[in-house]
C-alpha atoms as a PDB file:
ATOM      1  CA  UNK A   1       0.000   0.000   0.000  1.00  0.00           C
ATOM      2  CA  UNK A   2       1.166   3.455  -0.442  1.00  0.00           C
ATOM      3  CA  UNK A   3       0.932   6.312   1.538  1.00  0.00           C
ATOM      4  CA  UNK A   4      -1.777   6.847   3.455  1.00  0.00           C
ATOM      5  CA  UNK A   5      -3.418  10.194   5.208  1.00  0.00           C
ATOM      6  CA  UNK A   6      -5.439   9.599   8.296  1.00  0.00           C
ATOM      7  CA  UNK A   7      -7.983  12.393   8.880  1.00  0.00           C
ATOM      8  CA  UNK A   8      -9.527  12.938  11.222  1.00  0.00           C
ATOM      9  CA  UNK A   9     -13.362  15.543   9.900  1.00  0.00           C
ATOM     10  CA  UNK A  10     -14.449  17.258  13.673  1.00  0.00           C
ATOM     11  CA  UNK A  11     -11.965  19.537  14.747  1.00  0.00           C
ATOM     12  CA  UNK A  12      -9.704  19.403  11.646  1.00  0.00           C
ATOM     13  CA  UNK A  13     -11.639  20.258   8.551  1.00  0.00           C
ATOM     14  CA  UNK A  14     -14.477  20.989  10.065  1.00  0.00           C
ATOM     15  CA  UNK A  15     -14.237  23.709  13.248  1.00  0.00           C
ATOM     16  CA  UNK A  16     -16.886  22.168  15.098  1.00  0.00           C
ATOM     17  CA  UNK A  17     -16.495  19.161  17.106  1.00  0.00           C
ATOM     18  CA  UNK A  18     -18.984  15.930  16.209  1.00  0.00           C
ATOM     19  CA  UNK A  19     -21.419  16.834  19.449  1.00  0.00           C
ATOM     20  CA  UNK A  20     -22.109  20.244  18.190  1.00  0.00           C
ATOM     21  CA  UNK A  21     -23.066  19.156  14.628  1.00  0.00           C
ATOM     22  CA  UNK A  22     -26.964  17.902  15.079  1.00  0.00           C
ATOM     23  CA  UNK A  23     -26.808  14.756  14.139  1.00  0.00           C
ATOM     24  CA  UNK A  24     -29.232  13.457  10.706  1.00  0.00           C
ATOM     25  CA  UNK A  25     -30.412  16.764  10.456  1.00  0.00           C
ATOM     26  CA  UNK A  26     -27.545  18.279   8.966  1.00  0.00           C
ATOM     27  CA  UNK A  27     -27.194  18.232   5.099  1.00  0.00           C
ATOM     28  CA  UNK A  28     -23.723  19.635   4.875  1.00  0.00           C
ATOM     29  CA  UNK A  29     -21.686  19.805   7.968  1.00  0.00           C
ATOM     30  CA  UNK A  30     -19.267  22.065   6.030  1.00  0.00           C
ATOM     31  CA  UNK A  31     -22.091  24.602   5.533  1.00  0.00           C
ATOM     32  CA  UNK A  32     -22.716  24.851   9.671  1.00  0.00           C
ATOM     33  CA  UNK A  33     -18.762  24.958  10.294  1.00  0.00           C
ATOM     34  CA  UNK A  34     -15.804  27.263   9.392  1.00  0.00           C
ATOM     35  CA  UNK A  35     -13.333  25.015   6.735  1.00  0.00           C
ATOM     36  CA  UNK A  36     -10.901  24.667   9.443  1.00  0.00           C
ATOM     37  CA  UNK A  37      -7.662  22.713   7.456  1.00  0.00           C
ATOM     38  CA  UNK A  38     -10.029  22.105   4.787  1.00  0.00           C
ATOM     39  CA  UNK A  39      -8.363  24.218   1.827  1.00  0.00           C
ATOM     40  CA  UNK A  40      -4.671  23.306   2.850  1.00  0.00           C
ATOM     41  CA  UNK A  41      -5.205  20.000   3.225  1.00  0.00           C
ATOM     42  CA  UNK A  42      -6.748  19.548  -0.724  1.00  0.00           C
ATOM     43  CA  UNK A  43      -4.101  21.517  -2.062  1.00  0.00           C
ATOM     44  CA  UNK A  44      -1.557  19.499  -0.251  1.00  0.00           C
ATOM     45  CA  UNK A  45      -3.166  16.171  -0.983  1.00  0.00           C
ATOM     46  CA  UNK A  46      -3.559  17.456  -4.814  1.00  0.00           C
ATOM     47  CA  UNK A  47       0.414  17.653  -5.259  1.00  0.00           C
ATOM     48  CA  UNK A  48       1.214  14.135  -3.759  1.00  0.00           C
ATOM     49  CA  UNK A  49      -0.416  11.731  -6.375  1.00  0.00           C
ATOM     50  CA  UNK A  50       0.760   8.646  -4.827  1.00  0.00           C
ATOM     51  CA  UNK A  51      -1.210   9.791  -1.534  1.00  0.00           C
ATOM     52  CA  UNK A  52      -4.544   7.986  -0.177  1.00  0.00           C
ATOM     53  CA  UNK A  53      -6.730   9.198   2.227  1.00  0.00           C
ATOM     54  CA  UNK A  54      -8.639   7.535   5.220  1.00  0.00           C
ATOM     55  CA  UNK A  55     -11.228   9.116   7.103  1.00  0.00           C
ATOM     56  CA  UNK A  56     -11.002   8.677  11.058  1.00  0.00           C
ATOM     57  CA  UNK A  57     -14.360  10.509  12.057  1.00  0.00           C
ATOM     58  CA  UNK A  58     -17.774   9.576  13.936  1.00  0.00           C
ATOM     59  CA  UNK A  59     -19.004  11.676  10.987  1.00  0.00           C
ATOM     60  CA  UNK A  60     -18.760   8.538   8.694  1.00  0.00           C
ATOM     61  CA  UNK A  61     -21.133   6.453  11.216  1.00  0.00           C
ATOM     62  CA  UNK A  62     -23.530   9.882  11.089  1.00  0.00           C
ATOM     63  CA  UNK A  63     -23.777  10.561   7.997  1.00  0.00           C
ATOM     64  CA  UNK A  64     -23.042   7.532   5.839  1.00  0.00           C
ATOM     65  CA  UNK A  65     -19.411   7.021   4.189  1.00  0.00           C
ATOM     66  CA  UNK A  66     -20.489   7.791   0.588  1.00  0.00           C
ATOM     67  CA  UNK A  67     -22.584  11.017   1.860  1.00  0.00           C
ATOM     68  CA  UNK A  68     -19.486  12.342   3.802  1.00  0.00           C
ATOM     69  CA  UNK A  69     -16.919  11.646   0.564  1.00  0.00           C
ATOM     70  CA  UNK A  70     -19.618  13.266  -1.696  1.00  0.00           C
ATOM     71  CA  UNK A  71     -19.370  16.290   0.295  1.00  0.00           C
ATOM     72  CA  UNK A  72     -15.766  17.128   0.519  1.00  0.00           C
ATOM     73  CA  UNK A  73     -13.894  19.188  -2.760  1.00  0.00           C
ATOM     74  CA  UNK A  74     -13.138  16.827  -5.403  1.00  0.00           C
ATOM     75  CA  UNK A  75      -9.262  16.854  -5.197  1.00  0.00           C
ATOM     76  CA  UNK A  76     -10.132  15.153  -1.953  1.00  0.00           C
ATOM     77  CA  UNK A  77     -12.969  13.083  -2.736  1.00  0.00           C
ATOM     78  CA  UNK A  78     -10.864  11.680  -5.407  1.00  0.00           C
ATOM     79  CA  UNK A  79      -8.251  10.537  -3.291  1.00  0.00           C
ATOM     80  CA  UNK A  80     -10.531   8.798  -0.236  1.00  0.00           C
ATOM     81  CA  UNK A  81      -9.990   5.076  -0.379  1.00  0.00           C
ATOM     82  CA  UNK A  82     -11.838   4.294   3.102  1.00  0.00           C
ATOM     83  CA  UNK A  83     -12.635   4.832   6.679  1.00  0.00           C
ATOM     84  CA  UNK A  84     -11.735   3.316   9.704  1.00  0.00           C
ATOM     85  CA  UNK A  85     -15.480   3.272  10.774  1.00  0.00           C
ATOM     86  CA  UNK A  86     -18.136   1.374   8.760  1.00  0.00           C
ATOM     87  CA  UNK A  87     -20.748   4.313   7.215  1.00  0.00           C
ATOM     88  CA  UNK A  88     -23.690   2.371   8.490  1.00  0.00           C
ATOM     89  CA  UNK A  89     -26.241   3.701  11.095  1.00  0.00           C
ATOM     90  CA  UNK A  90     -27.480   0.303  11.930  1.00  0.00           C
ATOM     91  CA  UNK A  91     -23.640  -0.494  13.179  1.00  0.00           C
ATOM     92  CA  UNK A  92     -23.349   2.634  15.338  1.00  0.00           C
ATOM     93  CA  UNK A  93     -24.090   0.648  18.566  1.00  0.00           C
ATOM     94  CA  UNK A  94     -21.410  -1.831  17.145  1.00  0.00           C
ATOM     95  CA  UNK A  95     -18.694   0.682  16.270  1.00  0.00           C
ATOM     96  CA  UNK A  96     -19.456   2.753  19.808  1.00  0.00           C
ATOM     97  CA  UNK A  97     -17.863   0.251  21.593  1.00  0.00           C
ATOM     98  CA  UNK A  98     -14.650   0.544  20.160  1.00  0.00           C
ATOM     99  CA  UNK A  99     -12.518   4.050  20.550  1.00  0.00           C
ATOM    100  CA  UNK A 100     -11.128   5.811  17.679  1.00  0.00           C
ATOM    101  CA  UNK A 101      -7.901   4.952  18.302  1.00  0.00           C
ATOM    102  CA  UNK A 102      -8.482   0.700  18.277  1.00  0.00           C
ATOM    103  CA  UNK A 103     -10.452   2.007  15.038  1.00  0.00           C
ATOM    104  CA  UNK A 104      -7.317   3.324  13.150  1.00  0.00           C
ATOM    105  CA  UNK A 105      -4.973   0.731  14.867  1.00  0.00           C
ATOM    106  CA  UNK A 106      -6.695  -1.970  13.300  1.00  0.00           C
ATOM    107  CA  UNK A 107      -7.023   0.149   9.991  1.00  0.00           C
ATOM    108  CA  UNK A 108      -3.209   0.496   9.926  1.00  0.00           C
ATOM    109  CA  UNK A 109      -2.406  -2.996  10.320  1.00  0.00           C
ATOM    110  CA  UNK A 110      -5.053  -4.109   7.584  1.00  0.00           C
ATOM    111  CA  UNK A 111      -4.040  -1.567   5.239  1.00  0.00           C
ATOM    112  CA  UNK A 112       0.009  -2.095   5.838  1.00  0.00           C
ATOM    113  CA  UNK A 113       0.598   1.853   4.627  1.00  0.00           C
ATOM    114  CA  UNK A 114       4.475   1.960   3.688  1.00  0.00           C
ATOM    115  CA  UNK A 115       4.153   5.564   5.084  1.00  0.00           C
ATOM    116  CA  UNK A 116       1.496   6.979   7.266  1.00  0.00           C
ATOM    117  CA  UNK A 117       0.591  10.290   8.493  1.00  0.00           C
ATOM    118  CA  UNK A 118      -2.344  10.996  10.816  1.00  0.00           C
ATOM    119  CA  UNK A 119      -4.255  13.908  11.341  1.00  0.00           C
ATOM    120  CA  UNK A 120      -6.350  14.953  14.258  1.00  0.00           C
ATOM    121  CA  UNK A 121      -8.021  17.035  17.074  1.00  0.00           C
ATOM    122  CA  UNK A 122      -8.232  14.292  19.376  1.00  0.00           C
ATOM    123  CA  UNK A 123      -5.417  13.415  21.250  1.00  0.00           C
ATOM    124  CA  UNK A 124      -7.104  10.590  22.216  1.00  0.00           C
ATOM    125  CA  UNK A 125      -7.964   9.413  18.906  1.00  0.00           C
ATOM    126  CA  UNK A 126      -3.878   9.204  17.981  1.00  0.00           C
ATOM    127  CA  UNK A 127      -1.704   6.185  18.823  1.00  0.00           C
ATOM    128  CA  UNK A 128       0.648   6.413  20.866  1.00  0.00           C
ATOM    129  CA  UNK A 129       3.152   4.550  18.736  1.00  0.00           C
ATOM    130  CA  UNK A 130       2.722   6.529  16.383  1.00  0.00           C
ATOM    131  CA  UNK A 131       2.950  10.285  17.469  1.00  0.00           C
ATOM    132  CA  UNK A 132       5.502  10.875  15.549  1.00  0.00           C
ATOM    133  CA  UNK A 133       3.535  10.434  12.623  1.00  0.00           C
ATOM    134  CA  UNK A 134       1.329  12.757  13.270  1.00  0.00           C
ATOM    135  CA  UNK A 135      -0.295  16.148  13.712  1.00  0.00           C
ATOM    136  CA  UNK A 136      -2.613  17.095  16.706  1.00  0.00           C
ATOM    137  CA  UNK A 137      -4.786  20.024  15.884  1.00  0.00           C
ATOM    138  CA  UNK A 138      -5.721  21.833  19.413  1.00  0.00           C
ATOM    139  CA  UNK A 139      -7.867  24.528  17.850  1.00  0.00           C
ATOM    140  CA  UNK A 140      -8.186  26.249  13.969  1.00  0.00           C
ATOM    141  CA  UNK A 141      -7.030  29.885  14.597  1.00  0.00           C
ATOM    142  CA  UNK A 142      -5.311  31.236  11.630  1.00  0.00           C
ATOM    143  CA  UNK A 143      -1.424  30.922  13.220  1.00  0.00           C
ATOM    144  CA  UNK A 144      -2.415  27.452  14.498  1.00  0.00           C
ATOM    145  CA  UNK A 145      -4.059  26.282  10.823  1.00  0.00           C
ATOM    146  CA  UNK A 146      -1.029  27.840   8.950  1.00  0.00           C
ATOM    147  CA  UNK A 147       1.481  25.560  11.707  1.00  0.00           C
ATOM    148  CA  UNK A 148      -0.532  22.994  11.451  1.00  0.00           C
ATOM    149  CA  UNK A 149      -0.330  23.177   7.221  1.00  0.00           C
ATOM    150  CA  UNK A 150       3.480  23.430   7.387  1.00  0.00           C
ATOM    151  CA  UNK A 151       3.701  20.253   9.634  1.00  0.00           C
ATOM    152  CA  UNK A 152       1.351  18.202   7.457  1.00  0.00           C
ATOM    153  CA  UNK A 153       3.177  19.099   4.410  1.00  0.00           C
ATOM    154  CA  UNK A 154       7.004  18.122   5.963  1.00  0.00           C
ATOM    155  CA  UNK A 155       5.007  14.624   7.446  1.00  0.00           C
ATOM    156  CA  UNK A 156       3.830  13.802   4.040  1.00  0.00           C
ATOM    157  CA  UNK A 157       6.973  14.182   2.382  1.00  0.00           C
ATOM    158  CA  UNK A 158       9.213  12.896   5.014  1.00  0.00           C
ATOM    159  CA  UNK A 159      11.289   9.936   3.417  1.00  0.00           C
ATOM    160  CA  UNK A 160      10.183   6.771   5.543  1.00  0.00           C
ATOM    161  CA  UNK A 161      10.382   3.437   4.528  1.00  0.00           C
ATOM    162  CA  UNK A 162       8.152   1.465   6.037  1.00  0.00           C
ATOM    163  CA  UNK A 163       5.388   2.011   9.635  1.00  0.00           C
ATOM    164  CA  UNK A 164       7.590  -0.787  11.150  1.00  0.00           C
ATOM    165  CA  UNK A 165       9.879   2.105  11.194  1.00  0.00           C
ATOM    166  CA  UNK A 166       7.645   3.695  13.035  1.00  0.00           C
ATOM    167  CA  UNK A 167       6.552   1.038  15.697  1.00  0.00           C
END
């Protein structure tokens, strides 16, 4: 597999957490939420063709996988293999019971990514084995967004071999 980006939707490309979004009533959670990382992130991800992208968000249960993907800019879209959450509704209950961060765990070692970068606001939601591979995004105020672009863009074109570089 090639590289992958994990991304994390609340709190990252969307300003607005998952609990502040109403849930199934919300067409477009990008209408009801500033962009957040949204614009830096598609331009990076449109320069890196051999770059994938996973969704890590609650958003996918929510909404559906296919709804969410539909939703974000093409140069994105394009580029969105998966998530690390099933899109269903009827699995919610299922999916609840794991965390986030058993979610992507189990994501990374099914997909084998020879180079991984993750994405998120949660600290919570990032493994701890792999924090160097990744970018925790406190808050979306313009210095922290314009950081937070700058250490995307060196992650994802870091030379790294392998993840078991990582581990």
């Amino acid at each position: 597999m090639r590289s992958v980006l994990y991304l994390g939707v609340e709190g990252v490309l969307l300003s607005r957490p998952s609990h502040h979004i109403p849930r199934y009533r919300v067409e477009n959670p990008f209408q009801v939420s500033e962009p957040g990382l949204l614009p830096s992130i598609t331009r990076l991800v449109a320069g890196l063709p051999d770059l994938s992208v996973v969704l890590n968000s609650w958003l996918v249960v929510d909404l559906g996988y296919r709804r969410l993907v539909q939703l974000l800019p093409e140069e994105l879209a394009s580029r969105t293999i998966g998530a690390t959450t099933p899109g269903n509704r009827m699995h919610r209950k299922a999916v609840e019971r794991q965390t986030r961060v058993d979610l992507l765990r189990a994501d990374i070692r099914r997909r084998s990514p020879w180079q991984l970068t993750i994405v998120d606001a949660s600290r919570s939601a990032i493994p701890c084995e792999y924090a160097s591979r990744a970018v925790l995004i406190p808050e979306l105020s313009p210095p922290l967004i314009d950081k937070a672009s700058k250490e995307i863009a060196q992650l994802l074109t870091s030379e790294i071999t392998s993840v078991d570089a990582v581990e």
